[in-house]
Each structure stands twice: as C-alpha cells, then as structure tokens.
Protein backbone atom coordinates (compact mmCIF):
# COMPACT_ATOMS: atom_id res chain seq x y z
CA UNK A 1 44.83 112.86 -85.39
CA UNK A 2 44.06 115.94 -83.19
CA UNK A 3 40.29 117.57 -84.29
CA UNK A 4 42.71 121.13 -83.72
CA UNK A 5 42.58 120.66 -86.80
CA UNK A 6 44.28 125.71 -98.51
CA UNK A 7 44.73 126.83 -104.04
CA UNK A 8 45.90 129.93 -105.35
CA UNK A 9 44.68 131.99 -108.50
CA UNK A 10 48.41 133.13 -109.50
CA UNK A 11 49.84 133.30 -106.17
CA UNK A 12 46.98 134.53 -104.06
CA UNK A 13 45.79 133.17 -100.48
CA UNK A 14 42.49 132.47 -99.25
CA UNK A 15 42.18 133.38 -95.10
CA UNK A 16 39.31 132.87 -93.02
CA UNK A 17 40.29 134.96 -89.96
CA UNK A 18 37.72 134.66 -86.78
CA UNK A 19 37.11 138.34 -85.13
CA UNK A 20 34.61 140.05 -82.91
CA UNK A 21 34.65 143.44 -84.71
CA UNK A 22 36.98 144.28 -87.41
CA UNK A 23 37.28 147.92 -88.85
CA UNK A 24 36.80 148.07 -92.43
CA UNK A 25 40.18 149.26 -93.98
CA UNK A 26 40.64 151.14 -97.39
CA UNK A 27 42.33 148.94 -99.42
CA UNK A 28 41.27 148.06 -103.03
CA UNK A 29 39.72 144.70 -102.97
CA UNK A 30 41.01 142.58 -105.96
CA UNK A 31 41.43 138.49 -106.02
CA UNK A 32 42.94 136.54 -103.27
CA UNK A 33 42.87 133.70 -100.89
CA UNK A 34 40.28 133.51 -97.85
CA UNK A 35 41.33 133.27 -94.46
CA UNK A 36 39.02 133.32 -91.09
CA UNK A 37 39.84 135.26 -88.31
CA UNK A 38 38.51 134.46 -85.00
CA UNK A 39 37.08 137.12 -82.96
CA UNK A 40 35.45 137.51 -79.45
CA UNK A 41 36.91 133.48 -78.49
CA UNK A 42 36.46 132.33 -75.49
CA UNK A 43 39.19 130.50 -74.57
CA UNK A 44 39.57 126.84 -74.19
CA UNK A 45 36.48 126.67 -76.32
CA UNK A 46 34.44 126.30 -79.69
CA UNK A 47 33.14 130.18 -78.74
CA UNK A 48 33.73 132.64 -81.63
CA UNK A 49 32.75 134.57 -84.14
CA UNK A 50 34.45 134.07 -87.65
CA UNK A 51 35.16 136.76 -90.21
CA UNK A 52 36.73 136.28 -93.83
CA UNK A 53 39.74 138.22 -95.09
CA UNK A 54 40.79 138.36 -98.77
CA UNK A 55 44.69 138.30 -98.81
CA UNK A 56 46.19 138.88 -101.72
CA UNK A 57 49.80 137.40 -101.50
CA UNK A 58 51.02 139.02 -104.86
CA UNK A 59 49.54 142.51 -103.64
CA UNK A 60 50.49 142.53 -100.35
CA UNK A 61 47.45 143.69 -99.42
CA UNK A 62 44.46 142.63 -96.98
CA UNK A 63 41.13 143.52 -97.08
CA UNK A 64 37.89 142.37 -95.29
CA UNK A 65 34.15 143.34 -94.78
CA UNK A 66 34.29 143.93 -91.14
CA UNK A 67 31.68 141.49 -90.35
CA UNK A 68 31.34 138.04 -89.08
CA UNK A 69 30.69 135.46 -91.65
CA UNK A 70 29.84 132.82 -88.76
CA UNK A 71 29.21 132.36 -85.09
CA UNK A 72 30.19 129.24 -83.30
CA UNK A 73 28.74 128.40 -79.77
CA UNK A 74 30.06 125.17 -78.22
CA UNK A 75 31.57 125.56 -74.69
CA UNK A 76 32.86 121.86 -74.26
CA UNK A 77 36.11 122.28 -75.98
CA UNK A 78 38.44 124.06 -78.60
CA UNK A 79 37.62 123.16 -82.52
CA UNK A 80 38.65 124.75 -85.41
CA UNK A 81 35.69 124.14 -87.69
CA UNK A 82 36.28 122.69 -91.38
CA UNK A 83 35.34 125.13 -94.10
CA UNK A 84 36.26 125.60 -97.29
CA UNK A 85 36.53 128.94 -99.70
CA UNK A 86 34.56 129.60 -102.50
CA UNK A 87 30.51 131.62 -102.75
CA UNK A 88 29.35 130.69 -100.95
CA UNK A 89 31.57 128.87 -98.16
CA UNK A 90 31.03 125.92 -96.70
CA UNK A 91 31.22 124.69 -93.33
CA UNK A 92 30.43 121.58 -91.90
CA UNK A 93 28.01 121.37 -88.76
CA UNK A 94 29.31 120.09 -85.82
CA UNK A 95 27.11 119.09 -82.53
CA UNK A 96 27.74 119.34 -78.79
CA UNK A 97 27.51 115.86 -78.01
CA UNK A 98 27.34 112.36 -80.38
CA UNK A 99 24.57 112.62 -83.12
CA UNK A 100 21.26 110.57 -81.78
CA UNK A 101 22.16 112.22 -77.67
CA UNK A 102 19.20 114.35 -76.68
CA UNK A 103 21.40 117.41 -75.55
CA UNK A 104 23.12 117.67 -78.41
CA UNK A 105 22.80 120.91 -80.21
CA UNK A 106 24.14 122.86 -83.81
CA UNK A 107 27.48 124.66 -83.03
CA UNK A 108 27.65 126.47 -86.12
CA UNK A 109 25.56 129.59 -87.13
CA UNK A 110 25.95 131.24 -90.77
CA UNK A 111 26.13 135.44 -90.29
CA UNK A 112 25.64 136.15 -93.64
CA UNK A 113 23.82 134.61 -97.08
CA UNK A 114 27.67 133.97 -97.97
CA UNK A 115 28.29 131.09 -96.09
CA UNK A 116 26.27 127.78 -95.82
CA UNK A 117 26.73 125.18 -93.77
CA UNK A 118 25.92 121.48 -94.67
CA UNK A 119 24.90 118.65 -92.54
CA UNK A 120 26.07 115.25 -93.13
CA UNK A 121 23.05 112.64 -92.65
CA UNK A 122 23.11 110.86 -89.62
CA UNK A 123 24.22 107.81 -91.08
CA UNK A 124 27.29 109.81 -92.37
CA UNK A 125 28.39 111.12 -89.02
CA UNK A 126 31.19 110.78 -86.43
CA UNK A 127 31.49 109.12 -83.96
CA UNK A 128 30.61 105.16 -85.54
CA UNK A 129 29.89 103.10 -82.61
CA UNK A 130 32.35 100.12 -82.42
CA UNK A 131 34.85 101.23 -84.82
CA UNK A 132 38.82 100.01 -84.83
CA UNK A 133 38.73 103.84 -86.45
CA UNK A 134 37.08 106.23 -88.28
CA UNK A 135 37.22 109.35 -90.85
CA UNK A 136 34.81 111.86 -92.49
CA UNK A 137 35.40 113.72 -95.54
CA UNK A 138 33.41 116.18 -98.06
CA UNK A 139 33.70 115.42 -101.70
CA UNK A 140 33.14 118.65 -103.51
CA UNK A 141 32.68 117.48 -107.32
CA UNK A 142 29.78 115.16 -105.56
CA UNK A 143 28.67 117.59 -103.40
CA UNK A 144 28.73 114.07 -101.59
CA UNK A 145 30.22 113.39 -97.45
CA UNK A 146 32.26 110.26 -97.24
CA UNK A 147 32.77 108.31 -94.50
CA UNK A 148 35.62 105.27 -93.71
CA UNK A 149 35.65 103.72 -90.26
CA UNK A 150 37.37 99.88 -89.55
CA UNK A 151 36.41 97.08 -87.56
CA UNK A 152 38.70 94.64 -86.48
CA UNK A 153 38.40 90.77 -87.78
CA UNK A 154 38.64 88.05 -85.46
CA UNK A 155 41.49 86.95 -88.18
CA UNK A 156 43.64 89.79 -87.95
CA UNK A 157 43.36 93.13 -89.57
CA UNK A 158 40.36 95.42 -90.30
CA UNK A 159 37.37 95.36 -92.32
CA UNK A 160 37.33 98.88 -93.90
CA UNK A 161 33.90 100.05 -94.64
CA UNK A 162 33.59 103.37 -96.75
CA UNK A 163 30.15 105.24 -97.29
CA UNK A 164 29.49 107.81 -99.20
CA UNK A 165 26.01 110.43 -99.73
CA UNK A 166 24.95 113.08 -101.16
CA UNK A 167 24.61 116.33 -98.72
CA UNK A 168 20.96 116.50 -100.11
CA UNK A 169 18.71 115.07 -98.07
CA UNK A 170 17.08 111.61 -99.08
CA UNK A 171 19.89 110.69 -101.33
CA UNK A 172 21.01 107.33 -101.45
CA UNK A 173 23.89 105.84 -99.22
CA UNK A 174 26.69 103.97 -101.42
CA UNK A 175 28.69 101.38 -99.55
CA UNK A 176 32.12 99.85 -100.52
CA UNK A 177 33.20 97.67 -97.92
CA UNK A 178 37.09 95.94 -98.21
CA UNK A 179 37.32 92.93 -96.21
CA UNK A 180 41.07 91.50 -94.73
CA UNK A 181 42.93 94.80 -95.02
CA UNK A 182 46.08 93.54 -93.54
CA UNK A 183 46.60 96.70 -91.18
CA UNK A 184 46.54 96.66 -87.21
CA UNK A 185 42.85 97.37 -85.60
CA UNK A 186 45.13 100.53 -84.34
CA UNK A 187 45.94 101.84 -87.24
CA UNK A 188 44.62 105.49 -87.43
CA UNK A 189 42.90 107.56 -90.51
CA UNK A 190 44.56 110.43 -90.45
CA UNK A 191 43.44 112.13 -93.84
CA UNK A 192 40.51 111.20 -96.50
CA UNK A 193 40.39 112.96 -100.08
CA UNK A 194 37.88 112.33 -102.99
CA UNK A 195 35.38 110.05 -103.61
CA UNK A 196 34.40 106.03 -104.93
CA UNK A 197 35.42 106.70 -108.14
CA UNK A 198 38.46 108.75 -107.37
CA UNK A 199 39.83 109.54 -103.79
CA UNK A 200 42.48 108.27 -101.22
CA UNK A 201 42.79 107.48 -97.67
CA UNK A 202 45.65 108.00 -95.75
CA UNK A 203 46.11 105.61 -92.85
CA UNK A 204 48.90 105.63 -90.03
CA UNK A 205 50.24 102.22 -89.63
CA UNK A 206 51.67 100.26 -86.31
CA UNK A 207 54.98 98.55 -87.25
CA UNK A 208 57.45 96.10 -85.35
CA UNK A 209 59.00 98.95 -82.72
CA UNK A 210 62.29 100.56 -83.10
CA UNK A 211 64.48 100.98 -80.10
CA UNK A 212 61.81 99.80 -77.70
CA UNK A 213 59.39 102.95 -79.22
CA UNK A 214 56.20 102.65 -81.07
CA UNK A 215 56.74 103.44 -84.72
CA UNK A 216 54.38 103.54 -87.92
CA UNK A 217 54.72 103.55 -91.65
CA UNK A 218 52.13 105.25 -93.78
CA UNK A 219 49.40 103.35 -95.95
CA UNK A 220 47.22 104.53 -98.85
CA UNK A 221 43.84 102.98 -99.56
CA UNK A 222 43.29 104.33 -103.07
CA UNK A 223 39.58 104.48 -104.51
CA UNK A 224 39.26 104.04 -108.27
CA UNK A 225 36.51 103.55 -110.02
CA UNK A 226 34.64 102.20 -107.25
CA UNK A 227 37.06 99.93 -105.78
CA UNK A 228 39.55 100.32 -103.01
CA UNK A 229 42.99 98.79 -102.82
CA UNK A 230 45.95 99.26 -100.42
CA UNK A 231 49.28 100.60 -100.71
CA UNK A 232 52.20 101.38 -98.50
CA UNK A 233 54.10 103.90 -98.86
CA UNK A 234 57.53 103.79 -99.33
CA UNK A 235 59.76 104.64 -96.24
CA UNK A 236 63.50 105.36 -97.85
CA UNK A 237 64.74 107.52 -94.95
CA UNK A 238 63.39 104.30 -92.15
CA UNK A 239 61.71 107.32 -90.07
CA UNK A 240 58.74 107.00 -87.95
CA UNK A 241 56.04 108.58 -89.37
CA UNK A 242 54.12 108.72 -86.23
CA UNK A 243 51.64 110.94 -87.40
CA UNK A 244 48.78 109.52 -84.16
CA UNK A 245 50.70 111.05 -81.20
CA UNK A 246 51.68 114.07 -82.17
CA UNK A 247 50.27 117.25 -80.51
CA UNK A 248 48.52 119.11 -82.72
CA UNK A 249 49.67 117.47 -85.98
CA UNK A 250 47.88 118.31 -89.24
CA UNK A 251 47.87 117.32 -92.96
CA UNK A 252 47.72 120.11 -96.21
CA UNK A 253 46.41 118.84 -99.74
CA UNK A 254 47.97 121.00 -102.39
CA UNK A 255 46.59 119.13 -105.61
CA UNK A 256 47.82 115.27 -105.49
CA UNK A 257 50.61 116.24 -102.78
CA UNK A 258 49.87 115.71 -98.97
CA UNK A 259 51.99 117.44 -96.63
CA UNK A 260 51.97 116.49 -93.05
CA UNK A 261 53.88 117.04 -89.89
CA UNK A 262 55.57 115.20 -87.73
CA UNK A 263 56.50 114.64 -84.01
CA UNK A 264 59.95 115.83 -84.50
CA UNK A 265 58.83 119.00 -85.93
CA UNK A 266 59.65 118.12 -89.45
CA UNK A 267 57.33 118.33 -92.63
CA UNK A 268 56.51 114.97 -95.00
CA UNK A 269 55.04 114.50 -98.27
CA UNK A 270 53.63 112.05 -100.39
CA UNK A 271 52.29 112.14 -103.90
CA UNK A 272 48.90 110.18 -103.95
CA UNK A 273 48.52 110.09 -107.44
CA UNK A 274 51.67 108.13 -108.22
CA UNK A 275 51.31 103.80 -108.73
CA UNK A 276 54.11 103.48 -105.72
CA UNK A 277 53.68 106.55 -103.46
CA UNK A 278 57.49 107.50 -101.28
CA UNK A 279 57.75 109.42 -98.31
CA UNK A 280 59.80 112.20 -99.04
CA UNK A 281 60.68 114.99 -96.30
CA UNK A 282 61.36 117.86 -98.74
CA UNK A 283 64.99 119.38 -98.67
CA UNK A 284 64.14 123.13 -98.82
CA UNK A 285 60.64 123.46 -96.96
CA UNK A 286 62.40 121.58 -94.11
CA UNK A 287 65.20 124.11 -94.23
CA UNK A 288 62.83 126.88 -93.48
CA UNK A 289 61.14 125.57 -90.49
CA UNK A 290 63.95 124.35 -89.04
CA UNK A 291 64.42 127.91 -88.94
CA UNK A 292 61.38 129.03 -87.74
CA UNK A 293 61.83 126.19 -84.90
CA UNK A 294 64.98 127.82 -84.09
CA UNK A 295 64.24 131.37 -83.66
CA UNK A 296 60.19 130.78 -81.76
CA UNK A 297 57.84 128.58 -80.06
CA UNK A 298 60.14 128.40 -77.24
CA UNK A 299 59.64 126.52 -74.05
CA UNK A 300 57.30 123.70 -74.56
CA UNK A 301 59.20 121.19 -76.24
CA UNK A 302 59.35 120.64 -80.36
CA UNK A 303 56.11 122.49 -81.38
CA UNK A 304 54.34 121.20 -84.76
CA UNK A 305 54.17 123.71 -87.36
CA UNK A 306 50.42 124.15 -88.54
CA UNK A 307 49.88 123.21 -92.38
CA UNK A 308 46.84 124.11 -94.81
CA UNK A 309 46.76 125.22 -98.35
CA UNK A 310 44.82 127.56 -100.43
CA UNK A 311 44.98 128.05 -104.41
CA UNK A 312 47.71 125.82 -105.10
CA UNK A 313 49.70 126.97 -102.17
CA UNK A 314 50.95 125.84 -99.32
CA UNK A 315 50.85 127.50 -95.91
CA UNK A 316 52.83 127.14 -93.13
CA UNK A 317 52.06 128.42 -89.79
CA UNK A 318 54.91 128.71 -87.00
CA UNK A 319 54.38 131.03 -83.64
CA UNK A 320 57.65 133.13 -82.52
CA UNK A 321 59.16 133.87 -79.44
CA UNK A 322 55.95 135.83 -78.19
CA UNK A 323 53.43 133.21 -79.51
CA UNK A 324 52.41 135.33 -82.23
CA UNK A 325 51.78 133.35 -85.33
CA UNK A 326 53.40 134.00 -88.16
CA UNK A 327 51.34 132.09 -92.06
CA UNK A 328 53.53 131.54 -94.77
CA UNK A 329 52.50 131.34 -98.45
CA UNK A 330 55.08 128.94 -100.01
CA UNK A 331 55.14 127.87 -103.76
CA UNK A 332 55.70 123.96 -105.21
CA UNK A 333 59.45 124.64 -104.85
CA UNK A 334 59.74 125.58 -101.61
CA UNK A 335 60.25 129.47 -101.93
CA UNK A 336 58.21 131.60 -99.53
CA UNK A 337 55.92 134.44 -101.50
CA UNK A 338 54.47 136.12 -98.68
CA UNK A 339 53.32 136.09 -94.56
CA UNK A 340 50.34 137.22 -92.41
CA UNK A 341 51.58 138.19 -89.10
CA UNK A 342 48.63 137.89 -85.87
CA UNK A 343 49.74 139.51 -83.02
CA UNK A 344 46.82 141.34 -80.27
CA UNK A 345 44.70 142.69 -82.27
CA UNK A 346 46.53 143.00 -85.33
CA UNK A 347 46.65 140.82 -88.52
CA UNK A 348 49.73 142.14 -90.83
CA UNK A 349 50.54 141.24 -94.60
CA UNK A 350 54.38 141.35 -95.76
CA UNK A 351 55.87 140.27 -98.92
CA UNK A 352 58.54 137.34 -99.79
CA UNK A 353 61.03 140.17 -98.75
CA UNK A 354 59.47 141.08 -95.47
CA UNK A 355 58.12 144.16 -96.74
CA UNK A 356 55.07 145.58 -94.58
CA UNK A 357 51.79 145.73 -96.38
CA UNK A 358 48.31 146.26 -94.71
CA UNK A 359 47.36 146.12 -91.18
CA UNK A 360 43.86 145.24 -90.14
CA UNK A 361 42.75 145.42 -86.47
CA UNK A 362 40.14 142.68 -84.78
CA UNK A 363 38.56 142.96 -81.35
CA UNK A 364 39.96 140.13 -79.26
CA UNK A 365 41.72 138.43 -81.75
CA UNK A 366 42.90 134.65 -81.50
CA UNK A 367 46.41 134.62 -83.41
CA UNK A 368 45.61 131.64 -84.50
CA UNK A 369 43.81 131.97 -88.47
CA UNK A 370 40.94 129.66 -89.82
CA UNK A 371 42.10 128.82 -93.24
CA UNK A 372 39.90 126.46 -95.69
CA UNK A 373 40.75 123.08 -96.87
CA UNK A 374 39.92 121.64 -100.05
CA UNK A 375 38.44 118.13 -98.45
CA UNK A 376 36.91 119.35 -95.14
CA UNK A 377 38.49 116.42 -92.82
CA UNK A 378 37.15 115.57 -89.64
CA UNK A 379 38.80 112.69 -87.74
C-alpha cells in the first residue's frame, strides 16, 4: 500500500482540514466529525500546516477555530500523517529518514495543547530491516503501537512476527511470533486493526495468475486472545483484489467492516468479525462511484476513490472534472447524508440533497482533507 494514505455521533463527521490561515466563521458550534485541512502546503511535500474543522453532517454546518492544530516540516516527499479525532488528537510522529540515521529529524509539531503526538519506541518502528513485509498500527483501548512484519522461510512461506508496546516509555515489548504461514514472502500488509487479544491483519495475497496478469486474494490473520491464526477470505465474484499496485489505494474501518479500493476503481468489503470472512463489492456504494467516476477525475486513467470513516460513517472522496474534491458522508446502507466540497480556497458543506450550507475560506488550501482513522495505519 501507498503511505498517501473515520465514527459518527448520530450522523455527524469528524474533518481534519490542513490550512495556512482560516477566518473564523459565525456558525454555532454544536457536535460533529473532525476533519484537517491543509494549509500553506508546499507541494510535492510533507510541508503544511493542519487545522481542524467540526462538520456537522446533520446540520449542514462547518465551523473551525481558525488556527493550526499542527505543523508538519518534511521536504522529502508527500505524506498524509495518521491522526485520529478525539481531546486531545493524536498523531503519530514520523521522521525524515529511517529511525537509528543521524539526519533524521521529527516531522510533526503540535500547535496547540489539543493535539499530542505519540512516538512509537524504536523497536516499534518502520522500516524493519530484512522484512518479506511490514505494518504498524495504534491500538487505542491499549494505548499500545503494534507492529507485524514477515520473513521469509527457507521452506516456503513467512514467519509472521507481531509486537506490540505500550506508547509509554519503558513499557514492556510483547511478542507473538506465527511460524509457516503458508502465504508468499510477497504478500503485502495492507491494513492492521486491534491488538493480541483482539485485532486483525489484513494481508494481500499472490495467487496462480489469471490471463498472464498478477492477481491476489485477500487473507486475514485474526488475533484472539493472544494467538494468531489465518484465514482467507472468500472470493465469490473470482476478482483480483490487487490491492499492492494500485495508485493511491486506501482502506476505511467503519466498526468490524473494512472497505477498500481497488485498481479498477471499484469499492470492496469484508466483515472481520465473521468465522469465514467474503469479499463482497457492495451493490449500492458501487453504484454511486461509478457515478462519480463518470462525471470527474478525467484524463489520467481509472482514478481510486479515497476512503476513511469517522463516527460510524463512511466517507468517500472522488475529485470532479476540475480536480476539486468532493467527501461524502455515507450511512451502513449505502445512502449519502451529506458532502464537503474543496475547491481554491474554499471548503463547502451541502446536505444529502445538495443543499448549500457553510462556506469557510483557507489560505492556500490543498483540496485534498486530512480525516482521522480509528487504527492510525502506517505501511
């Protein structure tokens, strides 16, 4: 997976929107979802300053405190840093170069008292040095990073190796390692979730090729109770769930349901809490970004819709014929309850009927929102 890497009280959103300066609007602040704005970005890189935004889907209405929440300074390349809502939020540090390099400096800043940022120890950080492949994770009931990285055995297959620490410094590292995992040393993690004694990884799996190109099936490692064992997921429709390759593909966690994109533009789900987890590539969520894919992101090929979630919700983010991005708030059954619209400067609410709500404006504005996720995945 690409590092370009949201739960709703009623049927509010949480935005983090990154923005240089943002004017403070007069709009009654009431609950909501937290999105990040970017602001002042330098393009092509990790360069911006981040400021929250309360939107409250059911409301239509928008409302932010016109300051930055957190700076990031990183000129090396484009990374849209893993946070998560709640007081205060959460980011995770990131560093310029590999952990233990002598040049490598803190890209994150916090702005405000309302955001802290946590470190994972160094024995919980990316990247692991001879690994097949790799994944880092945040476990908030634990208040515990988890790490998962495989090395291949001379026997076929992996050894899968999962760690897991408190972010408190000193704590003691658990290990679980799982030895044979009958999965191809180029397998990929592409999501993590939970922790020992209840959490998932999601792992993108070679298979025999179809038609002369690569294809994968999907594989859960499940962690109960401080054991890991592996699953495959049920492939009903025979697609290739090439989840690896595609540009810019990401993964949304709304409760035990993980949404993820795929190369052709479409949208797949599994549910990881079920004993025999199916791929399923749901019927009316499809419908509506097949037309979203119709009507924008023109002339670059099929372009992945962008997936998070935020208070039960999940969001869907599709550009238009301009490259403005449009964020949809969409409910369990598919029905859309709301947008934010970026375009310039501007960041617009509307309701499920396209209504206009509030308008905020941010100095150099990247259309492109921050919003949280619930396991902070870095891969």
């Amino acid at each position: 997976m690409n590092r370009n890497h949201m739960v709703l009280i009623g049927v509010t959103a949480l935005l983090l929107v990154v923005t240089g300066c943002a004017q403070k609007p007069v709009v009654e602040q009431g609950p909501g979802a937290t999105v990040m704005v970017m602001t002042d970005h330098a393009a092509g890189t990790m360069t911006y300053d981040a400021t929250p935004v309360t939107w409250n889907v059911k409301k239509n209405t928008l409302w932010s405190p016109g300051k930055a929440a957190l700076h990031s300074e990183c000129s090396n390349s484009y990374y849209a840093v893993p946070w998560s809502a709640g007081s205060p939020i959460l980011a995770v540090q990131d560093w310029t170069a590999p952990w233990g390099a002598e040049d490598s400096t803190p890209v994150l800043t916090a702005m405000t008292d309302e955001v802290s940022i946590i470190k994972p120890s160094e024995s919980m950080r990316l990247p692991v040095t001879g690994a097949a492949f790799s994944g880092q994770w945040y476990a908030p009931g634990k208040k515990a990073f988890l790490l998962a990285y495989a090395v291949a055995s001379t026997k076929g297959g992996v050894s899968i190796t999962l760690r897991q620490a408190s972010a408190t410094a000193g704590s003691s590292l658990q290990t679980l390692t799982v030895q044979a995992v009958s999965v191809p040393a180029t397998s990929r993690i592409v999501y993590g979730s939970g922790d020992f004694d209840n959490g998932f990884v999601l792992l993108d799996v070679p298979v025999k090729p179809r038609n002369n190109v690569a294809a994968y099936d999907l594989a859960l490692l499940r962690l109960q109770n401080g054991k890991a064992t592996l699953v495959m997921c049920a492939n009903p429709t025979g697609s290739n769930w090439d989840l690896v390759s595609a540009v810019d593909g990401s993964c949304a966690r709304v409760g035990s349901l993980l949404y993820f994109t795929h190369g052709d533009g479409k949208i797949g789900c599994i549910d990881t809490a079920v004993a025999a987890p199916v791929i399923v590539v749901p019927e009316k969520i499809n419908a509506f970004t097949d037309g979203l894919r119709t009507a924008g992101g023109k002339g670059t090929g099929p372009v992945q819709a962008r997936l998070a979630c935020d208070d039960g919700r999940l969001i869907i983010g599709y550009p238009d014929v301009d490259w403005s991005w449009s964020f949809y708030a969409v409910d369990a059954a598919g029905t859309v309850l709301g947008h934010l619209h970026a375009a310039g400067t501007v960041l617009t609410s509307f309701d499920a009927e396209g209504r206009q709500g509030v308008s905020l404006t941010f100095r150099k504005m990247d259309p492109s929102l921050l919003f949280p996720s619930p396991d902070l995945f870095v891969s």
